[in-house]
PDB file of N, CA and C in Angstrom:
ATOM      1  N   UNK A   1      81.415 114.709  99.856  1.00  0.00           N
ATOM      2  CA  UNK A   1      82.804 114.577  99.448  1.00  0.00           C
ATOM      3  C   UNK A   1      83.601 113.966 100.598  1.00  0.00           C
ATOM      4  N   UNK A   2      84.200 113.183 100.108  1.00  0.00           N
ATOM      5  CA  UNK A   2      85.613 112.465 101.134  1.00  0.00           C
ATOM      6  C   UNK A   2      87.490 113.026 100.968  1.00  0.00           C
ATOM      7  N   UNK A   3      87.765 112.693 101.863  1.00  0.00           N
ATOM      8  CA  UNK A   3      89.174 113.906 101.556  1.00  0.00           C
ATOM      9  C   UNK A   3      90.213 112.850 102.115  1.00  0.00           C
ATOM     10  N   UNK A   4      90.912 112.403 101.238  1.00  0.00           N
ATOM     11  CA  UNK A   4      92.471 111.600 101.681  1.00  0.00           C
ATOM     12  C   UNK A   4      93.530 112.643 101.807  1.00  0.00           C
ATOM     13  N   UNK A   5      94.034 112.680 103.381  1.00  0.00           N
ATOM     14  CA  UNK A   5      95.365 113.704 103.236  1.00  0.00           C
ATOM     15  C   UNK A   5      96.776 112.536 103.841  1.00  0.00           C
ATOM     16  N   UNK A   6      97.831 112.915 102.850  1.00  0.00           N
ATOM     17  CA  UNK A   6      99.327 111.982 102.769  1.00  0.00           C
ATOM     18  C   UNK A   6      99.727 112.930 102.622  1.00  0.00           C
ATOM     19  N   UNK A   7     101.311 112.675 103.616  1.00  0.00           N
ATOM     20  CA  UNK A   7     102.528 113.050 103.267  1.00  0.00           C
ATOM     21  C   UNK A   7     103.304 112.513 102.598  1.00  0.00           C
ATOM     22  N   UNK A   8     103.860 112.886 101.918  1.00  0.00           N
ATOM     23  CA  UNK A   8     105.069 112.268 100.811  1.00  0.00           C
ATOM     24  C   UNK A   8     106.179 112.969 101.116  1.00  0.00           C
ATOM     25  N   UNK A   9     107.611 111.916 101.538  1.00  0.00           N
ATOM     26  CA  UNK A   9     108.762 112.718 101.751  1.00  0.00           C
ATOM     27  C   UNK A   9     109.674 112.078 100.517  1.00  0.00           C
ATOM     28  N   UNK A  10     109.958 112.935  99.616  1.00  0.00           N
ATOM     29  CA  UNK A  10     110.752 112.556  98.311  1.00  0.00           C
ATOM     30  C   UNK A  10     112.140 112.829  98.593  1.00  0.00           C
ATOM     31  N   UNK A  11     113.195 112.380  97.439  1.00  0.00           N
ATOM     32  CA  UNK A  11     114.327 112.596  97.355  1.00  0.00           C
ATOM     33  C   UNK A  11     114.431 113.979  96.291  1.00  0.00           C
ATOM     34  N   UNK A  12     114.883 114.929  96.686  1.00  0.00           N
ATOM     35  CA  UNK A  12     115.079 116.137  95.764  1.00  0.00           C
ATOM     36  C   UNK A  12     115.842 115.620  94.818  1.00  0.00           C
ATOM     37  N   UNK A  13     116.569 114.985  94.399  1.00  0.00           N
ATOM     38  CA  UNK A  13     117.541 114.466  93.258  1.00  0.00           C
ATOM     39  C   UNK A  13     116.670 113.539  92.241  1.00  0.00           C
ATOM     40  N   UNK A  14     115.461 112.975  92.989  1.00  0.00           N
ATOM     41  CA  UNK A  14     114.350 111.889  92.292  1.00  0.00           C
ATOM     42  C   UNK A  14     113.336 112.768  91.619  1.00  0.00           C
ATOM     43  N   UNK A  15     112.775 113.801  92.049  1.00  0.00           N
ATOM     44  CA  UNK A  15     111.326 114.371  92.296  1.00  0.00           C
ATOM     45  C   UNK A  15     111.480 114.695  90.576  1.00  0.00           C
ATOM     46  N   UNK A  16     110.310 114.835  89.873  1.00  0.00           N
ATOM     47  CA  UNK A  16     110.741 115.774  88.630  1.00  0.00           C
ATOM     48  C   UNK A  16     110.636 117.179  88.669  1.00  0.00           C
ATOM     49  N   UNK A  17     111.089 118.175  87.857  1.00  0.00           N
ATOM     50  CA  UNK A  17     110.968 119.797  87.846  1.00  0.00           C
ATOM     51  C   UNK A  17     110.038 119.793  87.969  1.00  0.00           C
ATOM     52  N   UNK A  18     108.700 119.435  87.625  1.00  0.00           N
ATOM     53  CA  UNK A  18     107.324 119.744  87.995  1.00  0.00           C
ATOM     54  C   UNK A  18     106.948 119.822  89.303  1.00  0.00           C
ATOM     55  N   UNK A  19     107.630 118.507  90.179  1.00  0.00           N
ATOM     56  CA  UNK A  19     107.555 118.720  91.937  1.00  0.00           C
ATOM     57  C   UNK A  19     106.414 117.847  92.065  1.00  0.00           C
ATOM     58  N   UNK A  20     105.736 117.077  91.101  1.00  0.00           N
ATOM     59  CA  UNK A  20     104.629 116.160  91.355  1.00  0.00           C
ATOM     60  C   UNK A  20     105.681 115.219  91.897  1.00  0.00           C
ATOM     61  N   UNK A  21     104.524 114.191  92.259  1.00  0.00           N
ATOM     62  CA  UNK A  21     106.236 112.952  92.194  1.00  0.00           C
ATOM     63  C   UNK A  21     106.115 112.045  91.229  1.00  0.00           C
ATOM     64  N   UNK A  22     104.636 112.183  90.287  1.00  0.00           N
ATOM     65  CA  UNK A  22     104.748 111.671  89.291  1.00  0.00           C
ATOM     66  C   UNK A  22     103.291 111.594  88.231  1.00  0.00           C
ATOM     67  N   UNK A  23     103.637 111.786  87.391  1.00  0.00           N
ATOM     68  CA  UNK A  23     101.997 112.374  86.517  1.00  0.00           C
ATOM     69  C   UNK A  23     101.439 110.873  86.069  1.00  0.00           C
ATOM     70  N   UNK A  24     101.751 109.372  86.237  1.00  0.00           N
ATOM     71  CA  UNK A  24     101.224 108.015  85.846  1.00  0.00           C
ATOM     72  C   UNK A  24     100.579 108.037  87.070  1.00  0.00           C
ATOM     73  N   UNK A  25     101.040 108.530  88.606  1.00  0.00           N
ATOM     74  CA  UNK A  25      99.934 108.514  89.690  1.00  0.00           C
ATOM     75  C   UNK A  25      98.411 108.961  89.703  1.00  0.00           C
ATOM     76  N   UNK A  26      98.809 110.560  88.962  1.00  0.00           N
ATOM     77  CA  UNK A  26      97.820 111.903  88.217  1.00  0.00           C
ATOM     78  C   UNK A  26      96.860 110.590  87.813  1.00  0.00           C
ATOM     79  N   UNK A  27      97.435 110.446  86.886  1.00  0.00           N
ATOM     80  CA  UNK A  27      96.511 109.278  85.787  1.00  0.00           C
ATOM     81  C   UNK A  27      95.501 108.675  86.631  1.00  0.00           C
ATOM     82  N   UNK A  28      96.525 107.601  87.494  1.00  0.00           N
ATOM     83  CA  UNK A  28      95.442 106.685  87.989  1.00  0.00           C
ATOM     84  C   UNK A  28      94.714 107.476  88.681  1.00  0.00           C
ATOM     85  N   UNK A  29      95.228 107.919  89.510  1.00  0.00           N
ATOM     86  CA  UNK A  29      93.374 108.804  90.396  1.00  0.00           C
ATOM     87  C   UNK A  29      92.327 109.222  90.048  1.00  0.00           C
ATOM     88  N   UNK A  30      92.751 109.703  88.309  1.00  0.00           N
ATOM     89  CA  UNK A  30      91.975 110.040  87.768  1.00  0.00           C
ATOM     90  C   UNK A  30      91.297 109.239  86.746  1.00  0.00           C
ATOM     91  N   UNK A  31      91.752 108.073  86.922  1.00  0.00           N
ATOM     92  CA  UNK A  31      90.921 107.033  86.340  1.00  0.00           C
ATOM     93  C   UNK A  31      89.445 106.756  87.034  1.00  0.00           C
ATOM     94  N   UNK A  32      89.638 107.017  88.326  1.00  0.00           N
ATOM     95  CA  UNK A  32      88.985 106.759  89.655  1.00  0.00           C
ATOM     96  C   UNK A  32      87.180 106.769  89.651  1.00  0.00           C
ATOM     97  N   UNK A  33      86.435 106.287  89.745  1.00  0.00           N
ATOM     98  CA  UNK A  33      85.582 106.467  89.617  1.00  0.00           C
ATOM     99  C   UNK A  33      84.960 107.609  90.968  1.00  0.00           C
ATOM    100  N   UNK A  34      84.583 108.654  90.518  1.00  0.00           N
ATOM    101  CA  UNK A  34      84.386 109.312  91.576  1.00  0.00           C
ATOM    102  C   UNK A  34      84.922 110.552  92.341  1.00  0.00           C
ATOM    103  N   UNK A  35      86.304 110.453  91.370  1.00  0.00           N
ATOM    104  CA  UNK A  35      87.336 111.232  91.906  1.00  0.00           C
ATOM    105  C   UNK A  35      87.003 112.413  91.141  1.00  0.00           C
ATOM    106  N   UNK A  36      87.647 113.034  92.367  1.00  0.00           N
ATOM    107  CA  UNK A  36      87.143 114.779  92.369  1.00  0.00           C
ATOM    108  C   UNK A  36      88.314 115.720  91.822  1.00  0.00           C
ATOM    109  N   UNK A  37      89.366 115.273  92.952  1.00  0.00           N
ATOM    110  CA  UNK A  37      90.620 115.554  92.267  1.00  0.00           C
ATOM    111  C   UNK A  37      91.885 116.324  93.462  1.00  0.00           C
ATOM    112  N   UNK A  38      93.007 116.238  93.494  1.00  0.00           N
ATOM    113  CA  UNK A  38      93.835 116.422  94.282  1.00  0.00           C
ATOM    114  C   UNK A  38      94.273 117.825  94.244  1.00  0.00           C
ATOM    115  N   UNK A  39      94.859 118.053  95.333  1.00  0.00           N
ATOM    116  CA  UNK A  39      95.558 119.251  95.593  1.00  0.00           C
ATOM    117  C   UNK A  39      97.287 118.980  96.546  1.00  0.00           C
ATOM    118  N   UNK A  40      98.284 119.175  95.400  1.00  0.00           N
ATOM    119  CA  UNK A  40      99.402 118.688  95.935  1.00  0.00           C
ATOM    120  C   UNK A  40     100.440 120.021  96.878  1.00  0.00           C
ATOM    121  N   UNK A  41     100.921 119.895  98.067  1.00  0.00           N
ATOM    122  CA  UNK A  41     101.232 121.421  98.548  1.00  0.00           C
ATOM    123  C   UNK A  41     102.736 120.805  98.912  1.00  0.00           C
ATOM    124  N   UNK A  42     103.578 121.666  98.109  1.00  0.00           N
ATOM    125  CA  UNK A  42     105.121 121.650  99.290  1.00  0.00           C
ATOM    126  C   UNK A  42     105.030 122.491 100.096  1.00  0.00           C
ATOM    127  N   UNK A  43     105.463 121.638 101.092  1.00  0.00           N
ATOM    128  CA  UNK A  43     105.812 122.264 102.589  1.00  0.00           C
ATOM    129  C   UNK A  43     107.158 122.445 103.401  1.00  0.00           C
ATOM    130  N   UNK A  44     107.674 121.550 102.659  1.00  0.00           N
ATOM    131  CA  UNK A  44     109.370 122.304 102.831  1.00  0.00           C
ATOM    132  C   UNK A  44     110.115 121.443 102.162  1.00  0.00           C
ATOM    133  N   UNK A  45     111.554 121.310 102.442  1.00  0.00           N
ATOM    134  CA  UNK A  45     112.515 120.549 101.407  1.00  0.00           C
ATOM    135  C   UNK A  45     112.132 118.914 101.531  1.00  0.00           C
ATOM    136  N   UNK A  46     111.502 118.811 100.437  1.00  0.00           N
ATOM    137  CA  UNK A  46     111.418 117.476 100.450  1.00  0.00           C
ATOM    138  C   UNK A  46     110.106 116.393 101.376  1.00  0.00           C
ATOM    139  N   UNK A  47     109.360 117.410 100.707  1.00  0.00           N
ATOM    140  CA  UNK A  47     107.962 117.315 101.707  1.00  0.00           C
ATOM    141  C   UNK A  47     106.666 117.868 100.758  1.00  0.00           C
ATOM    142  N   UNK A  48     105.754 116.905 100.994  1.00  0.00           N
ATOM    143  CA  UNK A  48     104.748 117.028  99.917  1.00  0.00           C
ATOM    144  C   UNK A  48     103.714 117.183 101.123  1.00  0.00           C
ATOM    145  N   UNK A  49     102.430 117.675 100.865  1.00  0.00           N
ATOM    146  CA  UNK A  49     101.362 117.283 101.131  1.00  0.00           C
ATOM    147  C   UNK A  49      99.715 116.933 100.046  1.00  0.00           C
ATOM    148  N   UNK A  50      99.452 116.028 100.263  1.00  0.00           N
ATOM    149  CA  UNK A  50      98.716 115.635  99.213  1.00  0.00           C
ATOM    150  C   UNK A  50      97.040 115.371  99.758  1.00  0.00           C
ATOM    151  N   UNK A  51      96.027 116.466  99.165  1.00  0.00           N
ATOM    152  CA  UNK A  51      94.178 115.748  99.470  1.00  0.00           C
ATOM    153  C   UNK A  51      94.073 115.177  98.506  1.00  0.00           C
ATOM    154  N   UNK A  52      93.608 113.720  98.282  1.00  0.00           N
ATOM    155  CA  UNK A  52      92.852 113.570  97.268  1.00  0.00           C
ATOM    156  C   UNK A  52      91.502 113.258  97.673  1.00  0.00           C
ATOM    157  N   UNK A  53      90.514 113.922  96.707  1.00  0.00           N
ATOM    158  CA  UNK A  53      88.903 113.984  97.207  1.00  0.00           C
ATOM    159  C   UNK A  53      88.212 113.295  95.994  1.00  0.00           C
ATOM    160  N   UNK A  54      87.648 112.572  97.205  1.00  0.00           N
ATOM    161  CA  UNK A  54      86.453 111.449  95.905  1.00  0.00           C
ATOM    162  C   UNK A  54      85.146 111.969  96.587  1.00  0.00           C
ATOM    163  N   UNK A  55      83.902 111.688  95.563  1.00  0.00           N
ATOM    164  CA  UNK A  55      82.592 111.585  95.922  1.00  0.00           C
ATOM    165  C   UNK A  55      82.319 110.659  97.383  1.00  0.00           C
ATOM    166  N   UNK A  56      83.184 109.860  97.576  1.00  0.00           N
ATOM    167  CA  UNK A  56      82.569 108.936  98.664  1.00  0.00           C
ATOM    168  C   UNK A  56      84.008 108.021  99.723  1.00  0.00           C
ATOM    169  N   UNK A  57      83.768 107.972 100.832  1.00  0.00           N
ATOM    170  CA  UNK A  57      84.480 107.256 101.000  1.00  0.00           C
ATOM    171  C   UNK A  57      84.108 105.977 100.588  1.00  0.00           C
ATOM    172  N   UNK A  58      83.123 105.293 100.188  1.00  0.00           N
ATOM    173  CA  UNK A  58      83.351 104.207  99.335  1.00  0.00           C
ATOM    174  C   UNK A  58      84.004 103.900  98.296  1.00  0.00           C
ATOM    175  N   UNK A  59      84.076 104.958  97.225  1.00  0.00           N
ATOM    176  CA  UNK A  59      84.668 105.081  96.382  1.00  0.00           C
ATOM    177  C   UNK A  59      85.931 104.996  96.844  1.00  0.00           C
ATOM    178  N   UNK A  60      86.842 106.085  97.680  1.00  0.00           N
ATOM    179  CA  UNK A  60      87.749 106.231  98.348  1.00  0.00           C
ATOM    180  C   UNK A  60      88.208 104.883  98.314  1.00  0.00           C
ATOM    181  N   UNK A  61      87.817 103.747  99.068  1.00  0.00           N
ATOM    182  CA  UNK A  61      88.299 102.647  99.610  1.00  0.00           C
ATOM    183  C   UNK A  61      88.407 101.590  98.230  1.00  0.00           C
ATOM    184  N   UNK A  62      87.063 101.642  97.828  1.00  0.00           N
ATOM    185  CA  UNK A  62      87.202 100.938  96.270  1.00  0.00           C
ATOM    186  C   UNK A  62      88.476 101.078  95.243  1.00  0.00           C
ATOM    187  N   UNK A  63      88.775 102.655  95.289  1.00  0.00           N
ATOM    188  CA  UNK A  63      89.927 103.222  94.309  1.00  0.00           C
ATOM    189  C   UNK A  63      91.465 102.630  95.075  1.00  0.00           C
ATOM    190  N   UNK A  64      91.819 102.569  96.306  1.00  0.00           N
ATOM    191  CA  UNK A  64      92.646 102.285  96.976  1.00  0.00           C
ATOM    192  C   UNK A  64      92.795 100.495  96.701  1.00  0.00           C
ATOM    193  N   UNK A  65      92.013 100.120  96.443  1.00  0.00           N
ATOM    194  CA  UNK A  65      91.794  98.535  96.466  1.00  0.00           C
ATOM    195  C   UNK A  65      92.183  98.397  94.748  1.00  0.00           C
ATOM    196  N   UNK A  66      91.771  99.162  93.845  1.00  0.00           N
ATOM    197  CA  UNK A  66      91.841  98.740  92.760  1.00  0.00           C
ATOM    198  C   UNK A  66      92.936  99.404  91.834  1.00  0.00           C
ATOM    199  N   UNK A  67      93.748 100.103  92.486  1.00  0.00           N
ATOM    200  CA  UNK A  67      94.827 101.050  91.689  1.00  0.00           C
ATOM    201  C   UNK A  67      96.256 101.590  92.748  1.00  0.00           C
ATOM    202  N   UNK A  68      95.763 100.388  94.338  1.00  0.00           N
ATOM    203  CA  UNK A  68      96.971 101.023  95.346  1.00  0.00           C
ATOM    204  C   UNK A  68      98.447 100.532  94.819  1.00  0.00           C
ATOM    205  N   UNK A  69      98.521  99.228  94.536  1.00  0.00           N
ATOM    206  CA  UNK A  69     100.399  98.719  93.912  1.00  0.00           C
ATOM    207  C   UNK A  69      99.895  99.544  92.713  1.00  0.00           C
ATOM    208  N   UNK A  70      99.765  99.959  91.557  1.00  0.00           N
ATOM    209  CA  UNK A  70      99.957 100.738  90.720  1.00  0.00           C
ATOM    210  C   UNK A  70     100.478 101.833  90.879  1.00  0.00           C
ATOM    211  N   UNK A  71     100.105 102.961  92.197  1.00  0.00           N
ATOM    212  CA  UNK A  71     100.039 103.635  92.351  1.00  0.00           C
ATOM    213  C   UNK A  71     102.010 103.576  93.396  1.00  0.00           C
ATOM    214  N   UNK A  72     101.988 102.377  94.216  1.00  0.00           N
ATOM    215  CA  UNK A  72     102.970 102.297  95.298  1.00  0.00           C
ATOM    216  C   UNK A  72     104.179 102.101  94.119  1.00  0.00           C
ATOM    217  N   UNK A  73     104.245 101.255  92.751  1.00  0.00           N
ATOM    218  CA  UNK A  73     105.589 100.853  92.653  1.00  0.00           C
ATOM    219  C   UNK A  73     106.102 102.428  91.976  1.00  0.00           C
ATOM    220  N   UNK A  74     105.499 103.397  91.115  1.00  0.00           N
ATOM    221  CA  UNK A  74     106.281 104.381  90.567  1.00  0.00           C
ATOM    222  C   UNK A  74     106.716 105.775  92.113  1.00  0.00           C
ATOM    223  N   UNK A  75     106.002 105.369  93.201  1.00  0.00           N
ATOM    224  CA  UNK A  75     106.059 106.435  94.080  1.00  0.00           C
ATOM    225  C   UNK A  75     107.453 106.494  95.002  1.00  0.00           C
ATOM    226  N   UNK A  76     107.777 104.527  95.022  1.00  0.00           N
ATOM    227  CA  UNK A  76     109.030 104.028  96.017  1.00  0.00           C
ATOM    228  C   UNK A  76     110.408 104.795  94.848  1.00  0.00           C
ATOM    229  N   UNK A  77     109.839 105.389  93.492  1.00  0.00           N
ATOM    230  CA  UNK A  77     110.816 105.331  92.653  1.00  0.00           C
ATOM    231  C   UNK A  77     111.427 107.457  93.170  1.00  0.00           C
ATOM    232  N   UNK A  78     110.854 107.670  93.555  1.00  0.00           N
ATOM    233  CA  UNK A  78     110.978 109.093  93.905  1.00  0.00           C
ATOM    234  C   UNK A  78     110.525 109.412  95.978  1.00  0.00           C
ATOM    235  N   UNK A  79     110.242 108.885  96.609  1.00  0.00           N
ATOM    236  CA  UNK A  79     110.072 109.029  97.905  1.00  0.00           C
ATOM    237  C   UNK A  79     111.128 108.286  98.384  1.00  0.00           C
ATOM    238  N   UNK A  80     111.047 108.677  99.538  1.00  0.00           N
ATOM    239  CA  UNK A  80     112.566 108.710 100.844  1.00  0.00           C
ATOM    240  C   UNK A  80     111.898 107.576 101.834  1.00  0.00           C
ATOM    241  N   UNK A  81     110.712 107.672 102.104  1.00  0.00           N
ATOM    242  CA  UNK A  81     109.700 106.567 103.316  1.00  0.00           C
ATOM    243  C   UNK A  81     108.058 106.203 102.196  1.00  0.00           C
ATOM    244  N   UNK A  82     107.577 105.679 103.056  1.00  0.00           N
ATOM    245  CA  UNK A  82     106.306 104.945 102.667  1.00  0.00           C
ATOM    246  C   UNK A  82     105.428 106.411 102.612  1.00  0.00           C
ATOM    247  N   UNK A  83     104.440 106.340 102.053  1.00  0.00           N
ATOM    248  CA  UNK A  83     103.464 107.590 102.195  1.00  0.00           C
ATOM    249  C   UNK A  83     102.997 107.900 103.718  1.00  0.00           C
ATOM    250  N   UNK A  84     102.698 108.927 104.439  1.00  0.00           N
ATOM    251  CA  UNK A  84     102.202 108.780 105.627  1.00  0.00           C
ATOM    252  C   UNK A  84     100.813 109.345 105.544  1.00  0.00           C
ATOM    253  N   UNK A  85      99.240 108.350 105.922  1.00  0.00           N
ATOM    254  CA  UNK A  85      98.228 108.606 106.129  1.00  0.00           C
ATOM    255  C   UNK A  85      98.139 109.939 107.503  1.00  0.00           C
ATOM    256  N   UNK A  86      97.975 110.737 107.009  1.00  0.00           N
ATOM    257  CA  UNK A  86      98.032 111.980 107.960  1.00  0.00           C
ATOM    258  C   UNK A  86      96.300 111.575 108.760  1.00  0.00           C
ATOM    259  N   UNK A  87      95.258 111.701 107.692  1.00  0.00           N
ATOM    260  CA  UNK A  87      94.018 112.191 107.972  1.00  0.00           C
ATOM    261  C   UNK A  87      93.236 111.498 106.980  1.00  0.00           C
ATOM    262  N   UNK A  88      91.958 111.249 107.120  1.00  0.00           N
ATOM    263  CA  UNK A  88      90.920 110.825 106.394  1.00  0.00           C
ATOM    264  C   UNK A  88      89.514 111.280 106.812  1.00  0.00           C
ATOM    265  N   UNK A  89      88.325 112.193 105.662  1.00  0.00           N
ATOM    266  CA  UNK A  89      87.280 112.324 106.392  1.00  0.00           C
ATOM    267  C   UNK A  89      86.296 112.719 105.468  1.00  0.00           C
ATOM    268  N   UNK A  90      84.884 113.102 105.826  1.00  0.00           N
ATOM    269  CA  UNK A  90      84.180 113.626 105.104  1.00  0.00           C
ATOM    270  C   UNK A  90      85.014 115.236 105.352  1.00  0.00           C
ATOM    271  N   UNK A  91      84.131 116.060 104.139  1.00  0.00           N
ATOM    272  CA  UNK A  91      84.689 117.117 103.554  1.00  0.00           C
ATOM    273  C   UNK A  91      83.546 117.737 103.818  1.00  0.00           C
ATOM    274  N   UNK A  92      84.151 119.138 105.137  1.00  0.00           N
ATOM    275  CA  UNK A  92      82.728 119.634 105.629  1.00  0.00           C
ATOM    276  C   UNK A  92      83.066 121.183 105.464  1.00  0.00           C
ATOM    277  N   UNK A  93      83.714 121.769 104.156  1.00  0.00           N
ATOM    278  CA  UNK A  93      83.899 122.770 104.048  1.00  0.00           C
ATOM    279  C   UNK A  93      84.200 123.072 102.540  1.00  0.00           C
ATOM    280  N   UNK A  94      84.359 123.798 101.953  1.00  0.00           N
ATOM    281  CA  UNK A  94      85.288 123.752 100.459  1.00  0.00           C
ATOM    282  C   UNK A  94      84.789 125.031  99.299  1.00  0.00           C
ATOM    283  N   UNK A  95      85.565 126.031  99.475  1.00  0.00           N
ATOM    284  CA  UNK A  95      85.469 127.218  99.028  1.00  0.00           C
ATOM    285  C   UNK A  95      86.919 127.096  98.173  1.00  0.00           C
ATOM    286  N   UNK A  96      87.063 126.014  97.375  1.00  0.00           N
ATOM    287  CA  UNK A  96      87.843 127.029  96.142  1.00  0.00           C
ATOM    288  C   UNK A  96      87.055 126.813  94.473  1.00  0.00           C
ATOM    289  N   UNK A  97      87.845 127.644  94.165  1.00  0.00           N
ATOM    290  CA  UNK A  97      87.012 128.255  92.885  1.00  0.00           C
ATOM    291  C   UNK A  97      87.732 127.768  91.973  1.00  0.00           C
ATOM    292  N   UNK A  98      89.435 126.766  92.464  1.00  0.00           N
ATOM    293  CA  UNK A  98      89.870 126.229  90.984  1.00  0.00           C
ATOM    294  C   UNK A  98      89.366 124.814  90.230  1.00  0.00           C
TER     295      UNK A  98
END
């Protein structure tokens, strides 16, 4: 497993009640070949943190290449800055059960 971690800093007035920043993103990742699936965490006002985990970082890089402006024009519509690449890596641990 490969693990993409981003910050997302949204506009609280943009974000929807759900607190995703947007379920057409949901979609595409999960179009993804490979994809495992995300885990989105607020961390304070206006602050996301986001893993998304694919089978591979190939995949990883493939999915980024084939769904990244899809993914960038609905995100500029609810975020405050650009996404920030925190971290990228293999996935050398993973104990949840959801």
């Amino acid at each position: 497993m490969y693990a993409i971690i981003r910050q997302n800093n949204y506009s609280l007035t943009k974000l929807p009640n759900t607190g995703v920043l947007d379920e057409k993103i949901q979609r595409l990742h999960g179009s993804q070949p490979e994809y495992s699936g995300s885990l989105t965490v607020r961390t304070g006002e206006g602050i996301q943190i986001v893993v998304n985990v694919l089978d591979s970082q190939e995949h990883a890089n493939a999915g980024r290449g084939a769904i990244g402006e899809s993914v960038r024009k609905p995100q500029e519509q609810s975020v405050t800055s650009p996404p920030q690449l925190i971290s990228a890596g293999p996935v050398v641990g993973n104990d949840l059960s959801v």
